[in-house]
Protein backbone atom coordinates (compact mmCIF):
# COMPACT_ATOMS: atom_id res chain seq x y z
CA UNK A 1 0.00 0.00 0.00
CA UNK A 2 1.51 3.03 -1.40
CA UNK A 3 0.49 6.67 0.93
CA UNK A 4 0.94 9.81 -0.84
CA UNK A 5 3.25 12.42 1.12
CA UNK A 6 1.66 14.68 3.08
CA UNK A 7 0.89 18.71 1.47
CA UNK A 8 3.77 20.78 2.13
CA UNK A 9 2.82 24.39 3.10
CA UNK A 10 4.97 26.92 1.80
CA UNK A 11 3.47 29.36 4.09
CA UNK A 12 5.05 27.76 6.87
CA UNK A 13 8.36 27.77 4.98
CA UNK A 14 7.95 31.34 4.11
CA UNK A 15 7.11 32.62 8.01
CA UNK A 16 10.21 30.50 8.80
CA UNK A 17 12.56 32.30 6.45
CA UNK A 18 10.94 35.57 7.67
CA UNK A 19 11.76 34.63 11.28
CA UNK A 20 15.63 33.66 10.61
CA UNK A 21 15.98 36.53 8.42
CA UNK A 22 16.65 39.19 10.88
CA UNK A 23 18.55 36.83 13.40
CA UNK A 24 20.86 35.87 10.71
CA UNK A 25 21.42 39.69 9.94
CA UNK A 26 21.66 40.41 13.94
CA UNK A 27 24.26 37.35 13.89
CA UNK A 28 26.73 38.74 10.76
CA UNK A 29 26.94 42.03 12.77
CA UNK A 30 28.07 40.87 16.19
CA UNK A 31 31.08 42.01 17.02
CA UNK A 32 33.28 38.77 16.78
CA UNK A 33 32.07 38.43 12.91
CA UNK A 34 32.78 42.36 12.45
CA UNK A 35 36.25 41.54 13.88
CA UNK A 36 37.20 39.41 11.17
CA UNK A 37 36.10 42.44 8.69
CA UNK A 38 38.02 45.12 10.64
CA UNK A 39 41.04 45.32 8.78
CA UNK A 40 43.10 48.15 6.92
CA UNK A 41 41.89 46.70 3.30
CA UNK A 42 40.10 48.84 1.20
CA UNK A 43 37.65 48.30 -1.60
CA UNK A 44 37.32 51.48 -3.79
CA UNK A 45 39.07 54.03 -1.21
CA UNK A 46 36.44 52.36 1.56
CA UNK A 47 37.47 50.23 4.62
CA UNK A 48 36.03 46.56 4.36
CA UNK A 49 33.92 46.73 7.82
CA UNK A 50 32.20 49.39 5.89
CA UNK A 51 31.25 47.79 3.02
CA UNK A 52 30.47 44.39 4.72
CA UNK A 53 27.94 46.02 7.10
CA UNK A 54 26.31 47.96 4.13
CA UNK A 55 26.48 44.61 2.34
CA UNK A 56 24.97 42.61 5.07
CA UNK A 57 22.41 45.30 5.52
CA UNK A 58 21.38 45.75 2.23
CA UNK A 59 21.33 42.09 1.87
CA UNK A 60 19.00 41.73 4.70
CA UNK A 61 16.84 44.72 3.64
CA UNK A 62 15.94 43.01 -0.22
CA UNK A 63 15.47 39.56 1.01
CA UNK A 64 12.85 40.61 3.89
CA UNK A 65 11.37 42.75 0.29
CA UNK A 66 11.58 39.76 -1.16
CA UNK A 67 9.81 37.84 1.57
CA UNK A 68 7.46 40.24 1.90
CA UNK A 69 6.39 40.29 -2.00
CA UNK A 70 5.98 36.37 -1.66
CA UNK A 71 4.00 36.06 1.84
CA UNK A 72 1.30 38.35 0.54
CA UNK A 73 1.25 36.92 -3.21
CA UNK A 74 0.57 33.52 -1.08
CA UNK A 75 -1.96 35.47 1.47
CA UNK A 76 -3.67 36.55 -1.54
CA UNK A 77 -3.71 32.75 -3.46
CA UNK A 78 -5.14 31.77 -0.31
CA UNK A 79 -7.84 33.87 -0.44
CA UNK A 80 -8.78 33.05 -3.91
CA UNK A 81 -8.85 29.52 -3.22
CA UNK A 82 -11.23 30.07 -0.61
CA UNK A 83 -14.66 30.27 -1.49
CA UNK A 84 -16.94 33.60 -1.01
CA UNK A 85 -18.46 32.92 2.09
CA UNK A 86 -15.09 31.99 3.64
CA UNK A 87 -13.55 35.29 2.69
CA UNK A 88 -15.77 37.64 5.68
């Protein structure tokens, strides 16, 4: 007898992401990871902890956009699914 797997829902996935999201970004700017950035190098005239924490930041600020975008297209794939009366 052969069972079919279980639905996966993404949504669950998705709220997941958006929960590790900003403790991953509160993680790469601790100071023992900025250590390891705090050097004299440059990139472009600009000292590497510099550009890593703009990195990290910006990073952190299109993926939670990019979250964002996704949970509500889902919210709102939900709702068509749902029938009329289970909308109110």
């Amino acid at each position: 007898m052969r069972r079919d797997p279980a639905p996966v829902r993404t949504g669950g996935r998705l709220a997941d992401r958006a929960f590790v999201l900003p403790v991953a970004a509160f993680f790469m700017l601790t100071p023992p990871i900025l250590g390891i950035f705090n050097s004299r190098a440059l990139v472009f005239g600009i000292p590497l902890l510099h550009v890593y924490c703009f990195a990290v930041w910006l990073v952190a600020i299109v993926c939670g956009g990019w979250l964002a975008r996704r949970m509500v297209a889902e919210g709102d794939a939900a709702a068509g699914e749902a029938g009329p009366a289970e909308r109110s």
